[in-house]
N, C-alpha and C. Protein backbone atom coordinates (compact mmCIF):
# COMPACT_ATOMS: atom_id res chain seq x y z
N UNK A 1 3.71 12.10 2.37
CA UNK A 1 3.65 10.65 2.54
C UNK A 1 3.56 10.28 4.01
N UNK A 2 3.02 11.29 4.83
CA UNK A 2 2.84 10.81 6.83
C UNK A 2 4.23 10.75 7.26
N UNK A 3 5.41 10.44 7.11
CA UNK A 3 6.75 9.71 7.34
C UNK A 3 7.06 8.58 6.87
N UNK A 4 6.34 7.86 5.80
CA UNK A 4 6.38 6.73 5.89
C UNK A 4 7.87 6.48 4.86
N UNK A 5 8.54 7.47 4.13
CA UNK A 5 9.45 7.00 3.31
C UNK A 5 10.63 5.89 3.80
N UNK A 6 10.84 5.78 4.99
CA UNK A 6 12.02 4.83 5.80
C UNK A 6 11.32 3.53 5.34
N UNK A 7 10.34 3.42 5.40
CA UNK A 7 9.37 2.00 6.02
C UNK A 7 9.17 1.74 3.80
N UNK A 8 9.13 2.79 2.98
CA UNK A 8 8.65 2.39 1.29
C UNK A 8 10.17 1.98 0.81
N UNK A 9 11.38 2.63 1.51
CA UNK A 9 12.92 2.82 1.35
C UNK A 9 13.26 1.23 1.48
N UNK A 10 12.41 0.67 2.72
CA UNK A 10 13.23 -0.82 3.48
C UNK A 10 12.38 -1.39 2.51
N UNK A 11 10.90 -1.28 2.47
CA UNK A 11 10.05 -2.30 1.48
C UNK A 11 11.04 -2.29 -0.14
N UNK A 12 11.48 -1.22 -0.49
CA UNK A 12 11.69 -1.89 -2.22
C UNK A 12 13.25 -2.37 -2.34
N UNK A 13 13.66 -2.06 -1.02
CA UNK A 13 15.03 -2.72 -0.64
C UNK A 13 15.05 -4.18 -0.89
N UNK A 14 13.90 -4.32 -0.42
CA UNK A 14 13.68 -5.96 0.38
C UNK A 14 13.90 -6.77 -0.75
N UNK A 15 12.88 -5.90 -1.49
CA UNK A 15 12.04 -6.18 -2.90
C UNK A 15 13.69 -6.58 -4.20
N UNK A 16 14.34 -5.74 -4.42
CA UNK A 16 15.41 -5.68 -4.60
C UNK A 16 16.30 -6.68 -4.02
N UNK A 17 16.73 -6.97 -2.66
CA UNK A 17 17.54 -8.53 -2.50
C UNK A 17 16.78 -9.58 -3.07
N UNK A 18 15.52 -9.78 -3.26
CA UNK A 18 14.78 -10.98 -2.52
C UNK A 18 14.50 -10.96 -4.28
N UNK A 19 14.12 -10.41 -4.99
CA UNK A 19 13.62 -10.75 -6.86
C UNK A 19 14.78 -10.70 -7.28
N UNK A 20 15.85 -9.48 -7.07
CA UNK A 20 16.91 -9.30 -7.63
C UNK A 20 16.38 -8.13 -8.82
N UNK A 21 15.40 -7.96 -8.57
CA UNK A 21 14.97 -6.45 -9.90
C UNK A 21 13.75 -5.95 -8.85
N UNK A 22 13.47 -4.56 -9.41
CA UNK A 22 12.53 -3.66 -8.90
C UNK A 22 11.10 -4.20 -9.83
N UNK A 23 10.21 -4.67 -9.42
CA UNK A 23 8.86 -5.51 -9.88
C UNK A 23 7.72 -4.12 -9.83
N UNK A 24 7.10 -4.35 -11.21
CA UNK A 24 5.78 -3.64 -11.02
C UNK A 24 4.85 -3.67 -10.09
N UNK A 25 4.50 -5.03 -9.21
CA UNK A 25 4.37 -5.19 -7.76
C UNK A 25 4.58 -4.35 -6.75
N UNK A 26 5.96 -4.20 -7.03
CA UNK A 26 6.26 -3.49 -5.44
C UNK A 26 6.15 -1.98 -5.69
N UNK A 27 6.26 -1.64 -7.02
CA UNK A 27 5.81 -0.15 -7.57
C UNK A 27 3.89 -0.33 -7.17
N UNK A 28 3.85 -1.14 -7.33
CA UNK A 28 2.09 -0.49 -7.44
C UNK A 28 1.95 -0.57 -5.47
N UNK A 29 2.55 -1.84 -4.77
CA UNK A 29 2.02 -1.71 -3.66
C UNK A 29 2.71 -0.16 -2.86
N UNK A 30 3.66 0.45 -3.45
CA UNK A 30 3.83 1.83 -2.90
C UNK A 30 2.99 2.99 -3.65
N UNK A 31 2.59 2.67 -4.85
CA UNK A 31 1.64 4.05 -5.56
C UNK A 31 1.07 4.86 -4.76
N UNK A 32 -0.25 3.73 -3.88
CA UNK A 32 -0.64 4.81 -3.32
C UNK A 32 -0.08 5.51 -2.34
N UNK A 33 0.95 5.23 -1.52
CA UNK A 33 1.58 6.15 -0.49
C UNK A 33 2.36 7.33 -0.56
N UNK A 34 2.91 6.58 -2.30
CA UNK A 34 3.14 7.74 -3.13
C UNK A 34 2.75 8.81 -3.86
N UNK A 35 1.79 8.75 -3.99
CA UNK A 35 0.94 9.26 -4.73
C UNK A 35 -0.61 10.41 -4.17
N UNK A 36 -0.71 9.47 -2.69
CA UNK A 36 -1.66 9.53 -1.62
C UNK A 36 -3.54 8.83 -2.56
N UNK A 37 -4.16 9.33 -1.84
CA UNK A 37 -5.62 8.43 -1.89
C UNK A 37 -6.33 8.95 -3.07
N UNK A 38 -6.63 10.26 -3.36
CA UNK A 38 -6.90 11.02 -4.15
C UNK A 38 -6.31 10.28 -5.71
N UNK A 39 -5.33 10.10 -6.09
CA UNK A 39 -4.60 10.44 -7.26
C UNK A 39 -4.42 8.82 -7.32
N UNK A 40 -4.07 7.25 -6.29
CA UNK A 40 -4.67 6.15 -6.37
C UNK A 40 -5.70 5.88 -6.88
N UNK A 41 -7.11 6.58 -6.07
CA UNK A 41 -8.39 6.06 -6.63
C UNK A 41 -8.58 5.96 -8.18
N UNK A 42 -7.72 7.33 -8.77
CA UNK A 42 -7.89 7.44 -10.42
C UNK A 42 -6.98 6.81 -11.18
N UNK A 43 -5.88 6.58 -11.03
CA UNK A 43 -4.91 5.85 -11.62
C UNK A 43 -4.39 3.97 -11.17
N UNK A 44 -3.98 3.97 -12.35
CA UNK A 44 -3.25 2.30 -11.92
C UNK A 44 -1.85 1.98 -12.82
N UNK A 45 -1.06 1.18 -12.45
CA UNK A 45 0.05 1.32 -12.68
C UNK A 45 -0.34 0.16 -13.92
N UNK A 46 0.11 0.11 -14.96
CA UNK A 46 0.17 -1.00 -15.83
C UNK A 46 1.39 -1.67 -16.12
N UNK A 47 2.34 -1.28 -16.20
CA UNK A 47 3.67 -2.14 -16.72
C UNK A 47 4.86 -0.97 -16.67
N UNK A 48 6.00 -2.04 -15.90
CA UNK A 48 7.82 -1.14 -15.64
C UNK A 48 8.22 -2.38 -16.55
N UNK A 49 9.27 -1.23 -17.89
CA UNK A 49 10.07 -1.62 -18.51
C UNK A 49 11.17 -0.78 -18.90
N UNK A 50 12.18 -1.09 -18.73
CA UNK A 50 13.25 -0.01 -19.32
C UNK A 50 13.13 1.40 -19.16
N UNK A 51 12.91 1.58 -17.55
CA UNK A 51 12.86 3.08 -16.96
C UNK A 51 11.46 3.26 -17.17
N UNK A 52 10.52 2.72 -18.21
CA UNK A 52 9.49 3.42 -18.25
C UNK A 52 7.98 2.40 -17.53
N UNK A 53 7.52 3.83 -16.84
CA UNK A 53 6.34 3.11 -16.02
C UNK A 53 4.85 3.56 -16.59
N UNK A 54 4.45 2.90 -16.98
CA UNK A 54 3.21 3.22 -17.66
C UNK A 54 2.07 3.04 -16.71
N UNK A 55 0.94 4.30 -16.40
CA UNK A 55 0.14 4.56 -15.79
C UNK A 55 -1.05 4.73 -16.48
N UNK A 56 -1.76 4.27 -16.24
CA UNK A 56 -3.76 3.76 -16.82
C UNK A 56 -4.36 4.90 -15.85
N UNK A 57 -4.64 6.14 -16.23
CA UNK A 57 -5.39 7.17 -15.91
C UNK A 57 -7.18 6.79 -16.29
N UNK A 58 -8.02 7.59 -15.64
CA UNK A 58 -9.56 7.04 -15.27
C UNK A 58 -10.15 8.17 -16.75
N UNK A 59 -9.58 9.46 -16.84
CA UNK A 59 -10.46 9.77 -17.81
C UNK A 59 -9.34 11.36 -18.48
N UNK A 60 -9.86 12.21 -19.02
CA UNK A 60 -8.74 13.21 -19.67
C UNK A 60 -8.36 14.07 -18.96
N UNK A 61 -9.22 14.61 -17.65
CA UNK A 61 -9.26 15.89 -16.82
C UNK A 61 -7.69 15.09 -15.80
N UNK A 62 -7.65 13.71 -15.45
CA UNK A 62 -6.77 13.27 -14.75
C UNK A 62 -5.30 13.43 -15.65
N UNK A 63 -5.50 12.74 -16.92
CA UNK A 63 -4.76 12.37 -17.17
C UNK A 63 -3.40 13.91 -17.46
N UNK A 64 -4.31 15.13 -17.61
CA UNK A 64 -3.62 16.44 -17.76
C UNK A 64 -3.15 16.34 -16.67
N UNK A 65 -3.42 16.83 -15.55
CA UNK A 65 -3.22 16.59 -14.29
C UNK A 65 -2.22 16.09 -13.85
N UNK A 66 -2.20 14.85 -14.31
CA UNK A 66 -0.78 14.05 -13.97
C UNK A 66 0.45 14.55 -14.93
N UNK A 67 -0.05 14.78 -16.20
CA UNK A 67 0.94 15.31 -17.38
C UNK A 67 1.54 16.20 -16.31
N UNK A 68 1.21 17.19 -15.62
CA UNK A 68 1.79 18.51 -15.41
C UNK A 68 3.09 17.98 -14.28
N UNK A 69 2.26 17.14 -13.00
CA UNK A 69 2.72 16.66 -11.99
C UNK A 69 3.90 15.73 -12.36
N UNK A 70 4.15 15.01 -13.32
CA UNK A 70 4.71 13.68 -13.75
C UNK A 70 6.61 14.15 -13.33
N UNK A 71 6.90 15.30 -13.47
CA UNK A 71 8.39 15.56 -13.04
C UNK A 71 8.82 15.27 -11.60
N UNK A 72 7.58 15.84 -10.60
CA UNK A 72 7.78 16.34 -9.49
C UNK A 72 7.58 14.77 -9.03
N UNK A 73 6.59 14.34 -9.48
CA UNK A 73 6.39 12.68 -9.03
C UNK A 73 7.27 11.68 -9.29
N UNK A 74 8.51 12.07 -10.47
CA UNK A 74 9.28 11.22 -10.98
C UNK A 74 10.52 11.46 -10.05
N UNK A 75 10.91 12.70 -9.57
CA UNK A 75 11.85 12.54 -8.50
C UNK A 75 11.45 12.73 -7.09
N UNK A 76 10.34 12.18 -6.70
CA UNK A 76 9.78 11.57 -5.58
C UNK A 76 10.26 10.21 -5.52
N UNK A 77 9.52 9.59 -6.14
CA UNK A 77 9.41 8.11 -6.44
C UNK A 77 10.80 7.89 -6.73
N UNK A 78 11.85 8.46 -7.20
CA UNK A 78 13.32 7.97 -7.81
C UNK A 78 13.71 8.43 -6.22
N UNK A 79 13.67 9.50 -6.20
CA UNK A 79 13.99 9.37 -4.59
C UNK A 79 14.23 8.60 -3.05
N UNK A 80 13.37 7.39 -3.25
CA UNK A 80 12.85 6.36 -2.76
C UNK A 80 13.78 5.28 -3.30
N UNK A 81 13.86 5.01 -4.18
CA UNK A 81 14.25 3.87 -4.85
C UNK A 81 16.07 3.40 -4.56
N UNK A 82 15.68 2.62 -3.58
CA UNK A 82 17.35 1.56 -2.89
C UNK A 82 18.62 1.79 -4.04
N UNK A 83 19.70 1.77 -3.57
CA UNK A 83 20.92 1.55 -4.73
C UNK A 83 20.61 0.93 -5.31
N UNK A 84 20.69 0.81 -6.82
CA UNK A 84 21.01 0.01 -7.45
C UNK A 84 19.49 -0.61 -8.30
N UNK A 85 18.63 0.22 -7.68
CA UNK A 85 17.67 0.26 -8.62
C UNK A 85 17.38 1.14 -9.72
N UNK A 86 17.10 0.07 -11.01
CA UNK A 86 17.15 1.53 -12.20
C UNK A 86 15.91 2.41 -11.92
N UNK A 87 16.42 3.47 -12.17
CA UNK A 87 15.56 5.07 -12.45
C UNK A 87 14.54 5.09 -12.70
N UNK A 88 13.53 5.55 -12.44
CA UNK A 88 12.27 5.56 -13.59
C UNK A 88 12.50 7.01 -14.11
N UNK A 89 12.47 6.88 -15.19
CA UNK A 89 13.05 7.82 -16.26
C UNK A 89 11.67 8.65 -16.61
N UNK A 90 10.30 7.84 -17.12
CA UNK A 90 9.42 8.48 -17.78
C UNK A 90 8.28 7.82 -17.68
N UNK A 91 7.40 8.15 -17.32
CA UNK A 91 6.08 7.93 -17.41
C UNK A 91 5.51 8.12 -18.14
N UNK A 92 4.78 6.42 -18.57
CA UNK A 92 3.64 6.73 -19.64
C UNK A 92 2.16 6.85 -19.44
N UNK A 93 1.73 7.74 -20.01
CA UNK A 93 0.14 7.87 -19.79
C UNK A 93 -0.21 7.29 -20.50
N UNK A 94 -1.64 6.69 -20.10
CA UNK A 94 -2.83 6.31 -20.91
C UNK A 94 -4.11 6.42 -20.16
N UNK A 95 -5.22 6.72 -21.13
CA UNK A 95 -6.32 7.26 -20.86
C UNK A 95 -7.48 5.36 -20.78
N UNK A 96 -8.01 5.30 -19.94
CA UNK A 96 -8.98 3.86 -20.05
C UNK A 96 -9.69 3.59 -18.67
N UNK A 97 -10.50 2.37 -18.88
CA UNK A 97 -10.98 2.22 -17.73
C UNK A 97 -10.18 1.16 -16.41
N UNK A 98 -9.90 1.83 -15.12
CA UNK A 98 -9.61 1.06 -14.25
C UNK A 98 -9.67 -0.38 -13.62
N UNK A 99 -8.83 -1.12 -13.60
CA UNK A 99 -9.33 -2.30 -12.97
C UNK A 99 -9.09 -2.03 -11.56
N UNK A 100 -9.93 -2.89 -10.84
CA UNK A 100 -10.10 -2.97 -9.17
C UNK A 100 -8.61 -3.11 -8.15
N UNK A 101 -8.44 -2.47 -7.52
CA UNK A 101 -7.26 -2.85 -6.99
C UNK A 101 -7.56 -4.13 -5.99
N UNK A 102 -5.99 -4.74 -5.79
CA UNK A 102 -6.13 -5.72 -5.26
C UNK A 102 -4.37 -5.88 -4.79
N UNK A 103 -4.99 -6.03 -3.11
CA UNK A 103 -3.81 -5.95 -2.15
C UNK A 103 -2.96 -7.31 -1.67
N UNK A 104 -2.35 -7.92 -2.18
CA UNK A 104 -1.99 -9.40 -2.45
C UNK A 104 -0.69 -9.45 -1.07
N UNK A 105 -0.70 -10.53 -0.45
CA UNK A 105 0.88 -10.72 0.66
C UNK A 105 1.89 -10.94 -0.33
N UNK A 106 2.97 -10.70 0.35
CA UNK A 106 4.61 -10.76 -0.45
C UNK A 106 4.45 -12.45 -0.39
N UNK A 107 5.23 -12.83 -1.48
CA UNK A 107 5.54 -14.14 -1.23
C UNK A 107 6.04 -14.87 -0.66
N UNK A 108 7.09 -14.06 0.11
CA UNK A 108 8.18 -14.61 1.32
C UNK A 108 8.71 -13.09 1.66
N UNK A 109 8.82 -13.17 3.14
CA UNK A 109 9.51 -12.11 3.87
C UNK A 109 10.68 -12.28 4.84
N UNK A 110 11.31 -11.48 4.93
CA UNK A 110 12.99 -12.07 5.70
C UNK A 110 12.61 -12.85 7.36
N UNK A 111 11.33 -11.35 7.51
CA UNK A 111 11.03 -11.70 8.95
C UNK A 111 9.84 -10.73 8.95
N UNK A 112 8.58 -11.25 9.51
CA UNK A 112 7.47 -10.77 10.08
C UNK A 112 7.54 -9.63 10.96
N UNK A 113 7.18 -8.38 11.16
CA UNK A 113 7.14 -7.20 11.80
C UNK A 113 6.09 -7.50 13.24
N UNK A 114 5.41 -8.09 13.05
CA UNK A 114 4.09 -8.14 13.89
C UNK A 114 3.50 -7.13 14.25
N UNK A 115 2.96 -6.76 15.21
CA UNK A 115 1.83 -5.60 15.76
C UNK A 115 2.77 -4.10 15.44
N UNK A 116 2.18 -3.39 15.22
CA UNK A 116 2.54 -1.85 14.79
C UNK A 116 2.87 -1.59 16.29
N UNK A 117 4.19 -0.23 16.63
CA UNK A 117 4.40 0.79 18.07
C UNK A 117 2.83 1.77 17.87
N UNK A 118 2.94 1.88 18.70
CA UNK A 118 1.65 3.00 19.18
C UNK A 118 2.13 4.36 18.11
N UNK A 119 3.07 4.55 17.81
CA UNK A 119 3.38 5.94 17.26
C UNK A 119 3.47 4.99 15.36
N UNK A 120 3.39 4.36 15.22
CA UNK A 120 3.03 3.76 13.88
C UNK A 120 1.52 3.66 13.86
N UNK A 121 0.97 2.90 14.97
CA UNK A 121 -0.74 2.28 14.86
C UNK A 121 -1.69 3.98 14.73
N UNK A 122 -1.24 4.92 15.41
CA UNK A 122 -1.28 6.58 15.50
C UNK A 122 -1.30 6.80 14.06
N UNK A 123 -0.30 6.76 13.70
CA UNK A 123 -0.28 7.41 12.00
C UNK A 123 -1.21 6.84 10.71
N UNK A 124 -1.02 5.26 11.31
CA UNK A 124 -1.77 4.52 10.36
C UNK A 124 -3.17 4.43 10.26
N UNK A 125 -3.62 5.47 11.35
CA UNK A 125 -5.01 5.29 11.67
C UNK A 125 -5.57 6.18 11.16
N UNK A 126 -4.70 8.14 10.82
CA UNK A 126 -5.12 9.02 10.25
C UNK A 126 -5.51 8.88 8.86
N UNK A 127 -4.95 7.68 8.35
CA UNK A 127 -5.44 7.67 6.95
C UNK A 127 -6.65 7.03 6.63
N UNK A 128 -7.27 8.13 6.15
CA UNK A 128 -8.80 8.28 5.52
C UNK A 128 -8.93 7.08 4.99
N UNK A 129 -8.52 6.86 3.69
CA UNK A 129 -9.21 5.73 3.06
C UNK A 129 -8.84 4.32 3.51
N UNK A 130 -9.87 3.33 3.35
CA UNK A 130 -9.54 2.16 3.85
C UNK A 130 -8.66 0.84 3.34
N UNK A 131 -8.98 1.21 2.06
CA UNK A 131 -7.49 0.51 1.33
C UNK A 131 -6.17 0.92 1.28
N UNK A 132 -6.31 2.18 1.45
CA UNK A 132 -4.65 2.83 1.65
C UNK A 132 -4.30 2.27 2.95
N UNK A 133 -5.38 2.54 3.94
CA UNK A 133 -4.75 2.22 5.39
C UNK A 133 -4.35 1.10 5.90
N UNK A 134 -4.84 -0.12 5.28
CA UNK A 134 -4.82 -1.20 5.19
C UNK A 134 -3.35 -1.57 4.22
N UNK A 135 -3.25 -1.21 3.05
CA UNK A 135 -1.82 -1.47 2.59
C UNK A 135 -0.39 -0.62 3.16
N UNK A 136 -0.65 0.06 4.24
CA UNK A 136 0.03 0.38 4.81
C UNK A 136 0.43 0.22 5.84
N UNK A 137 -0.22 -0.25 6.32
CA UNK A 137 -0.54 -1.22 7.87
C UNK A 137 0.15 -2.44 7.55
N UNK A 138 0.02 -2.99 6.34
CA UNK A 138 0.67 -4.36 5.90
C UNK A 138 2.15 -3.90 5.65
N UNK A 139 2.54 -2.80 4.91
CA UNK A 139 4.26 -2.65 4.76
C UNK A 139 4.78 -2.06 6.02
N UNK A 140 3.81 -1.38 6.45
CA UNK A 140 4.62 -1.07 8.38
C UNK A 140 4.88 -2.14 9.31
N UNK A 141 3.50 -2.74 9.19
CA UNK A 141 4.20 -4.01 10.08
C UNK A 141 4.86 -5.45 9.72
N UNK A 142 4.84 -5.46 8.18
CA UNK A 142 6.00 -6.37 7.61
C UNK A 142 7.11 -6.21 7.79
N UNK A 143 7.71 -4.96 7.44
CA UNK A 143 8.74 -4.77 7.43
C UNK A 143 9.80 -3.92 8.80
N UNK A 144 9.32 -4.39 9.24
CA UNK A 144 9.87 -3.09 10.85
C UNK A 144 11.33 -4.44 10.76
N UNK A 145 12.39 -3.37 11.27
CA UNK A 145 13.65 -3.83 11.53
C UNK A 145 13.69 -4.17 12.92
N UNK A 146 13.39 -5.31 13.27
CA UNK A 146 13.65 -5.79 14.84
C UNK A 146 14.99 -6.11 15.47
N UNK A 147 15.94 -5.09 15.42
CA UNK A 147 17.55 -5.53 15.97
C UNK A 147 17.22 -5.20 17.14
């Protein structure tokens, strides 16, 4: 994940004071960092309910794929996840066609991050794809702790 777990740790924190529950939102705007660019492009998150997160895979060769991975990814992602957020317990697959992603602003933030440090704008720049780099660029510099 580059280093970025401090910066996905404070984002579903935030996410967590500010809704008062962990939102399929803030799961999908970390997927791909979680997940990385590769394994984004093919999948999409469809719906968190009661531990379970159901994932919209692109075709069958993926969807094995993820079958195998789905443990190692489930205590990644739980790994991440602030006190007091419930678990994701289990992932559901499903096989269909993708809808377009789409990178939306938070609705309200405690406080604006502004311009990325040189050793953030550095990291954020190695990433290949342009929608990843871009939604990451948005939770790095939203959320930076300015004390």
């Amino acid at each position: 994940m580059l280093g970025f777990e401090p910066v996905v740790r404070a984002y579903l924190a935030w996410v967590m004071q500010t809704r008062g529950q962990l939102t399929l939102e803030a799961l999908q705007a970390v997927w791909p960092i979680l997940v990385g660019s590769r394994w984004s492009q093919q999948t999409r998150l469809k719906s968190w309910q009661g531990g379970r997160l159901e994932v919209l895979v692109c075709d069958p060769i993926w969807h094995q794929e993820l079958r195998f991975q789905s443990e190692a990814l489930l205590r990644r992602l739980n790994g991440l996840l602030p006190a007091g957020a419930p678990r994701v317990k289990r992932l559901g697959l499903s096989i269909g066609e993708l809808p377009p992603v789409t990178v939306s602003e938070p609705t309200a933030a405690p406080r604006r991050g502004g311009p990325l440090t040189a050793q953030q704008a550095e990291a954020v720049g190695q990433i290949e794809d342009p929608t990843l780099r871009e939604l990451v660029r948005r939770v790095v510099g939203g959320c930076r702790d300015e004390r």
